[in-house]
N, C-alpha and C. Protein backbone atom coordinates (compact mmCIF):
# COMPACT_ATOMS: atom_id res chain seq x y z
N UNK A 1 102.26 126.80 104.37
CA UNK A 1 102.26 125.60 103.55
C UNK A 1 101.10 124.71 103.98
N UNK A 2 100.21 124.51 103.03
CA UNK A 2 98.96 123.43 103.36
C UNK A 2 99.34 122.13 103.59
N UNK A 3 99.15 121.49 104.49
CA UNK A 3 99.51 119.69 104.84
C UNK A 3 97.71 118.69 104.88
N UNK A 4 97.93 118.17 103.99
CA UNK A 4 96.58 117.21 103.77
C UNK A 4 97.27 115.88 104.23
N UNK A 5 95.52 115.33 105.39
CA UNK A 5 95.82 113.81 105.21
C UNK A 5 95.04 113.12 104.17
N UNK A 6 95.56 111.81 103.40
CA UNK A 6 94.42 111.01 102.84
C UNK A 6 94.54 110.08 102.29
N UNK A 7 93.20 109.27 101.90
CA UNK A 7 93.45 107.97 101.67
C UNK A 7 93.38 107.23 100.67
N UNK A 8 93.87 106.37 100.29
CA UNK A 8 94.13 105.42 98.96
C UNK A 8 93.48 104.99 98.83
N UNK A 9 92.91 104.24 97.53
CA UNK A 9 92.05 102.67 98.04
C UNK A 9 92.82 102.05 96.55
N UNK A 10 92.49 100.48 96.50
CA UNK A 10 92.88 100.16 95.45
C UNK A 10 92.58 98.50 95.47
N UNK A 11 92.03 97.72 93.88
CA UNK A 11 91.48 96.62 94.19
C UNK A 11 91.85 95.94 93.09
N UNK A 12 91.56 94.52 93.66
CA UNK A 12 92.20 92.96 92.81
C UNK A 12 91.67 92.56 93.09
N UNK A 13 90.43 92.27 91.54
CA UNK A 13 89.62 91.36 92.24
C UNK A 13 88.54 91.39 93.47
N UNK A 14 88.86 90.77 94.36
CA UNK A 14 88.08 90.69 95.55
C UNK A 14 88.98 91.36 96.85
N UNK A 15 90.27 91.68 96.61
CA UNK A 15 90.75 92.19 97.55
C UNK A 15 90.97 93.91 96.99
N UNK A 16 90.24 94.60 98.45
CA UNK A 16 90.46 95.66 98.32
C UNK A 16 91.12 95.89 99.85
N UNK A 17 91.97 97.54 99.39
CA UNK A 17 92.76 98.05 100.60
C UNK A 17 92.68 99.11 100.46
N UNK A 18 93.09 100.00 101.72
CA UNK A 18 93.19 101.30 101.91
C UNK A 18 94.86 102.00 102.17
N UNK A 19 95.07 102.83 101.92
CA UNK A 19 96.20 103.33 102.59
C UNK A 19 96.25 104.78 103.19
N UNK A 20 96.93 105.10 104.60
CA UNK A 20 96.55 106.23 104.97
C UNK A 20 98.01 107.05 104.95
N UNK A 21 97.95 108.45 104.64
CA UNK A 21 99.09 109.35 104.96
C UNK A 21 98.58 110.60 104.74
N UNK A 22 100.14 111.32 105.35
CA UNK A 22 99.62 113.03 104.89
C UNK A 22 101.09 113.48 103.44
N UNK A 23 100.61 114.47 103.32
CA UNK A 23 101.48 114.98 102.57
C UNK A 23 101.47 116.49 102.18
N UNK A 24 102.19 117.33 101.58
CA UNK A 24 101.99 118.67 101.32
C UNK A 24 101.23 118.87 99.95
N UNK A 25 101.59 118.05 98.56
CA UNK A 25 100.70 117.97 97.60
C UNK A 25 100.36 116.60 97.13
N UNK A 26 98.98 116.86 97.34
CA UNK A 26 98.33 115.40 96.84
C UNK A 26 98.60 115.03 95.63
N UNK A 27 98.49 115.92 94.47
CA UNK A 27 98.80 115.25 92.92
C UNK A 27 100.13 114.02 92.89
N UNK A 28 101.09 115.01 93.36
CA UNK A 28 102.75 114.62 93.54
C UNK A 28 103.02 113.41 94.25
N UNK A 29 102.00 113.29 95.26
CA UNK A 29 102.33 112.17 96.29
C UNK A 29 101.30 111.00 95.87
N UNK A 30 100.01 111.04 95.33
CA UNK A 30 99.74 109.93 94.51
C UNK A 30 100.48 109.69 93.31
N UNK A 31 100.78 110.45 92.38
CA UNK A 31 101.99 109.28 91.34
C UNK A 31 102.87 109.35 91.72
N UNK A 32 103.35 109.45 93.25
CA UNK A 32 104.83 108.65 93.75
C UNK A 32 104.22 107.20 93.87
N UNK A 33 102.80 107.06 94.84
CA UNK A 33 102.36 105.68 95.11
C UNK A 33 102.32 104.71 93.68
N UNK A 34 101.91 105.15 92.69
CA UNK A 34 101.50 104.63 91.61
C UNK A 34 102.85 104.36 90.64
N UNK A 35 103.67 105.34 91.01
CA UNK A 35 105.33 104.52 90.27
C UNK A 35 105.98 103.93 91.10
N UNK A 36 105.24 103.45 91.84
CA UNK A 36 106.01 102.39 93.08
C UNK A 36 107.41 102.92 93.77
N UNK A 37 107.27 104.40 93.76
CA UNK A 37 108.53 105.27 94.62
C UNK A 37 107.82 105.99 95.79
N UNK A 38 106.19 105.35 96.21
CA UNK A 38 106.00 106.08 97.27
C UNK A 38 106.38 104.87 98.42
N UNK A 39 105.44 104.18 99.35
CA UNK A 39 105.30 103.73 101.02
C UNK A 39 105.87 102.17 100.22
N UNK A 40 106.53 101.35 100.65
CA UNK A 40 106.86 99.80 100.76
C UNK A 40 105.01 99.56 100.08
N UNK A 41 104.23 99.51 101.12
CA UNK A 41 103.05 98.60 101.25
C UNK A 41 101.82 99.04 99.95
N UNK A 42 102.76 99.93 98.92
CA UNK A 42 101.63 100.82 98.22
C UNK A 42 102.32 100.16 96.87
N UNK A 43 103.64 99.82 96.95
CA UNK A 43 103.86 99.49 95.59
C UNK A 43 103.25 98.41 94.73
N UNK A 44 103.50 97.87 93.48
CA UNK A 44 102.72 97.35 92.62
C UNK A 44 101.44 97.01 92.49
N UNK A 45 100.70 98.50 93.01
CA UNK A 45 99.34 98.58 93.11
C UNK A 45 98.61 99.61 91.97
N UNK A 46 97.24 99.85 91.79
CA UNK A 46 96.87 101.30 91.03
C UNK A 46 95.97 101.99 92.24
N UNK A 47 96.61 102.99 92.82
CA UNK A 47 95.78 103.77 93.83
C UNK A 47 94.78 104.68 92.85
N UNK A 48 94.02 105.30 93.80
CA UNK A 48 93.00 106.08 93.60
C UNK A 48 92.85 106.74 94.67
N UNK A 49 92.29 108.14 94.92
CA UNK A 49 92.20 108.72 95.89
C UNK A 49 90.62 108.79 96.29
N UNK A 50 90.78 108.25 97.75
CA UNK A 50 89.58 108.00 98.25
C UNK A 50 89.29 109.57 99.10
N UNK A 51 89.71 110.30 99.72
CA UNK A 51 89.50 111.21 100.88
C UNK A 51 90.80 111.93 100.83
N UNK A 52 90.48 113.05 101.54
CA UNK A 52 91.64 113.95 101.58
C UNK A 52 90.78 115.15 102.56
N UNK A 53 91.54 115.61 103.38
CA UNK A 53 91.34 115.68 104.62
C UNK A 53 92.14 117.77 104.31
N UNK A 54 92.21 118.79 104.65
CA UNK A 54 93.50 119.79 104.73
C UNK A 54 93.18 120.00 106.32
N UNK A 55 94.58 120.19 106.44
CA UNK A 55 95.12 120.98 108.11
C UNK A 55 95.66 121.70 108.15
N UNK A 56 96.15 122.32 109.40
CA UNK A 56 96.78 123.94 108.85
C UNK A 56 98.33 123.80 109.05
N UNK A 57 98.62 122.48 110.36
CA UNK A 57 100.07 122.35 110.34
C UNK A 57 100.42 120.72 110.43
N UNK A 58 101.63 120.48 109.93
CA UNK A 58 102.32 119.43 109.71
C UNK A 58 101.65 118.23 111.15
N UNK A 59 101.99 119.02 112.59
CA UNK A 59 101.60 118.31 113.68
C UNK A 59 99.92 117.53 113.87
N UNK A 60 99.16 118.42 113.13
CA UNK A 60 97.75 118.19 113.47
C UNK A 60 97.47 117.16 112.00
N UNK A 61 98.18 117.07 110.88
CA UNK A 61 98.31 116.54 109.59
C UNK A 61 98.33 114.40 110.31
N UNK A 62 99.61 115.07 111.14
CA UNK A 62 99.94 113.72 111.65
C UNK A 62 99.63 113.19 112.95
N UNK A 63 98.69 114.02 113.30
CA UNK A 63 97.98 113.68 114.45
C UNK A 63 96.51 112.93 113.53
N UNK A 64 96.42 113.63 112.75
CA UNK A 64 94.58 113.15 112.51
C UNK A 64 95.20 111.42 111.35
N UNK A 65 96.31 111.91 110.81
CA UNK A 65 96.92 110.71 110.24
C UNK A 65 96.64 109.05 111.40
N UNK A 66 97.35 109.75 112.88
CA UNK A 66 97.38 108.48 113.14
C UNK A 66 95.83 108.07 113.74
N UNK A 67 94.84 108.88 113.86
CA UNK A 67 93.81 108.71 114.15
C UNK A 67 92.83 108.38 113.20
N UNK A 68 92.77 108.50 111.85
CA UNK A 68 92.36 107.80 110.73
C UNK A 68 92.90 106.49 110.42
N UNK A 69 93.70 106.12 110.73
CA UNK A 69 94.51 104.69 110.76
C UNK A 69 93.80 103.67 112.03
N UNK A 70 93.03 104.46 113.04
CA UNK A 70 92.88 102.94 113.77
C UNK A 70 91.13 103.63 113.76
N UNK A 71 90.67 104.01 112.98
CA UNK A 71 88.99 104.55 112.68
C UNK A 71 88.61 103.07 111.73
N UNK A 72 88.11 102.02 111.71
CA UNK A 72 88.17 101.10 110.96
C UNK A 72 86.91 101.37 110.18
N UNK A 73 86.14 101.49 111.29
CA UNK A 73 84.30 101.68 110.72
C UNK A 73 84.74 102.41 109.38
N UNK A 74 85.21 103.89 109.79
CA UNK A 74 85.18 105.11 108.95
C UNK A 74 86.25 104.18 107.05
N UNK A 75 87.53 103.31 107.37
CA UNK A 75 88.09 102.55 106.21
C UNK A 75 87.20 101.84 105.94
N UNK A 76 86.45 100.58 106.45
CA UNK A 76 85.64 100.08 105.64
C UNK A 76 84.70 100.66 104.99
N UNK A 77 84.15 101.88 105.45
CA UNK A 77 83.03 102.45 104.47
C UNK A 77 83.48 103.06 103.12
N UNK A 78 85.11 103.75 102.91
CA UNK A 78 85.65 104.14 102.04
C UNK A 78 86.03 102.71 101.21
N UNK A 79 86.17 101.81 101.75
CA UNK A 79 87.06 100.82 100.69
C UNK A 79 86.05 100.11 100.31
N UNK A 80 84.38 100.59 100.77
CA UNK A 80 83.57 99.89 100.19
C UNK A 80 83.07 100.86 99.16
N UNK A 81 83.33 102.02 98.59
CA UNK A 81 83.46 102.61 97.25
C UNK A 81 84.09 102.35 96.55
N UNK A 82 85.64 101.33 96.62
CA UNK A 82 86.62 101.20 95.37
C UNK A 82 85.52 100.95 94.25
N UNK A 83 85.58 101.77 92.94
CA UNK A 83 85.44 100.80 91.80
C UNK A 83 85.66 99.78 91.52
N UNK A 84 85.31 98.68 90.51
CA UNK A 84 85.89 97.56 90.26
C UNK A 84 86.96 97.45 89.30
N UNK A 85 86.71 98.40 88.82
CA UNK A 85 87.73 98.64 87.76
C UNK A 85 87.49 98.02 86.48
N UNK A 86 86.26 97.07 85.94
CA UNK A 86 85.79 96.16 84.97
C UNK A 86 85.11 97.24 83.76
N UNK A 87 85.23 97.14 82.91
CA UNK A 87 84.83 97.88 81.70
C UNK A 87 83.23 96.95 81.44
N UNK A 88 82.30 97.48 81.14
CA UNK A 88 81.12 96.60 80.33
C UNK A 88 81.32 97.02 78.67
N UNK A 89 81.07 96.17 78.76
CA UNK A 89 81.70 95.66 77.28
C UNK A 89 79.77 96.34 76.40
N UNK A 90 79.76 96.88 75.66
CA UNK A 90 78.95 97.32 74.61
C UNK A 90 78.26 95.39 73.77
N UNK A 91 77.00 95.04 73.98
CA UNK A 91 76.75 93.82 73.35
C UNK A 91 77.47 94.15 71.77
N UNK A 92 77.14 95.21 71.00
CA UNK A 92 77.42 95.53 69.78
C UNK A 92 78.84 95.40 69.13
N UNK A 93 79.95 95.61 70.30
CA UNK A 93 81.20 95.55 70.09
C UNK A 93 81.66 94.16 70.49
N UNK A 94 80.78 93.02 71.15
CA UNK A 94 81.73 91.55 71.29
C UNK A 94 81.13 90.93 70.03
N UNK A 95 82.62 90.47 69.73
CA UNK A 95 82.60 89.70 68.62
C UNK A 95 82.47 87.94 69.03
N UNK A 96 81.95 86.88 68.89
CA UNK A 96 82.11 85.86 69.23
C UNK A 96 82.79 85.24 68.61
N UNK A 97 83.31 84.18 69.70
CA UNK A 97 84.91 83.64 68.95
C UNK A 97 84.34 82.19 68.18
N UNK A 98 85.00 82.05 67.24
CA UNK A 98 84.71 81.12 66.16
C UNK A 98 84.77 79.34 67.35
N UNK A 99 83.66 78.57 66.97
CA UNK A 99 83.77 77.32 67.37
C UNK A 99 84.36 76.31 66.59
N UNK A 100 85.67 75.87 66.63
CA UNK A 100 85.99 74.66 65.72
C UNK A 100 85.92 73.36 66.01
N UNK A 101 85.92 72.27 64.85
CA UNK A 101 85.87 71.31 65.01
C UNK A 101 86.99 70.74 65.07
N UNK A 102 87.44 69.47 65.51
CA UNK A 102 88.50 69.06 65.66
C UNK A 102 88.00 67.69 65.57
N UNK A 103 89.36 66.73 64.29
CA UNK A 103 89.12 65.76 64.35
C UNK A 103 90.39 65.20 64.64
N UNK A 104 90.81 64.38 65.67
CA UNK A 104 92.47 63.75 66.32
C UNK A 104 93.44 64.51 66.40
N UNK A 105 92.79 65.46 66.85
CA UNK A 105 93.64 67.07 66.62
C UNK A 105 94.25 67.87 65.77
N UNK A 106 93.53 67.41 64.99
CA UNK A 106 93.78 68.46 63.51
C UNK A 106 92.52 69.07 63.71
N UNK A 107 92.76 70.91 63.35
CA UNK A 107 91.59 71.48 63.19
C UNK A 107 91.31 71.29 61.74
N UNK A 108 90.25 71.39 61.70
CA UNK A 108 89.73 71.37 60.39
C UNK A 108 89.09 72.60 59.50
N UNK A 109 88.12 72.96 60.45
CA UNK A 109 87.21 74.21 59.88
C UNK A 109 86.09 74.98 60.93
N UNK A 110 85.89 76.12 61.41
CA UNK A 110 84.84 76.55 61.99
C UNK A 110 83.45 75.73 61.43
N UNK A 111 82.73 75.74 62.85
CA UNK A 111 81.56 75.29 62.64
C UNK A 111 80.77 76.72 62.01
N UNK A 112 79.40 76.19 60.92
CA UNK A 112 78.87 76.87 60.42
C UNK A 112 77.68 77.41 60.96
């Protein structure tokens, strides 16, 4: 049975994080994180998989686990790849939103 360690990342904004574990299948064990039925500290987040690591047994899975957890250099360089997650918007597809006038707070009519 293959045992992988690896890591999450995931961002808001300006805060980004990492999360570290092992598991036997990666697919399965990221959308546990992502339906908020995987770790306490992973829920109401959108992970992404940053790294993934294979070992040959469970012991060395969770040996390199807890040794990727205090590697900080090695997390900040991964959590400085999160995407932002921001779409760019096509100039062609924003529509601009109408300016109205307002007189004592009645609208009246878009400006022309």
């Amino acid at each position: 049975m293959p045992f992988f360690v690896y890591i999450l990342g995931s961002r808001r904004k300006d805060d980004r994080r990492t999360y570290v574990g092992w598991t036997t299948d990666l697919d399965r064990r990221l959308q546990q994180h992502n339906a908020g039925t995987g770790a306490k500290s992973t829920r109401g987040r959108i992970w992404i998989l940053l790294y993934s690591e294979g070992c040959k047994t469970k012991r060395d899975a969770m040996s390199r686990e807890w040794h990727i957890k205090r590697d900080r250099k090695f997390r900040a360089t991964l959590r400085a790849t999160i995407p932002t997650g921001r779409r760019r918007r096509n100039a062609q597809n924003v529509v601009p939103k109408p300016q109205w006038q307002s007189l004592g707070g009645k609208v009246l009519a878009p400006k022309p």
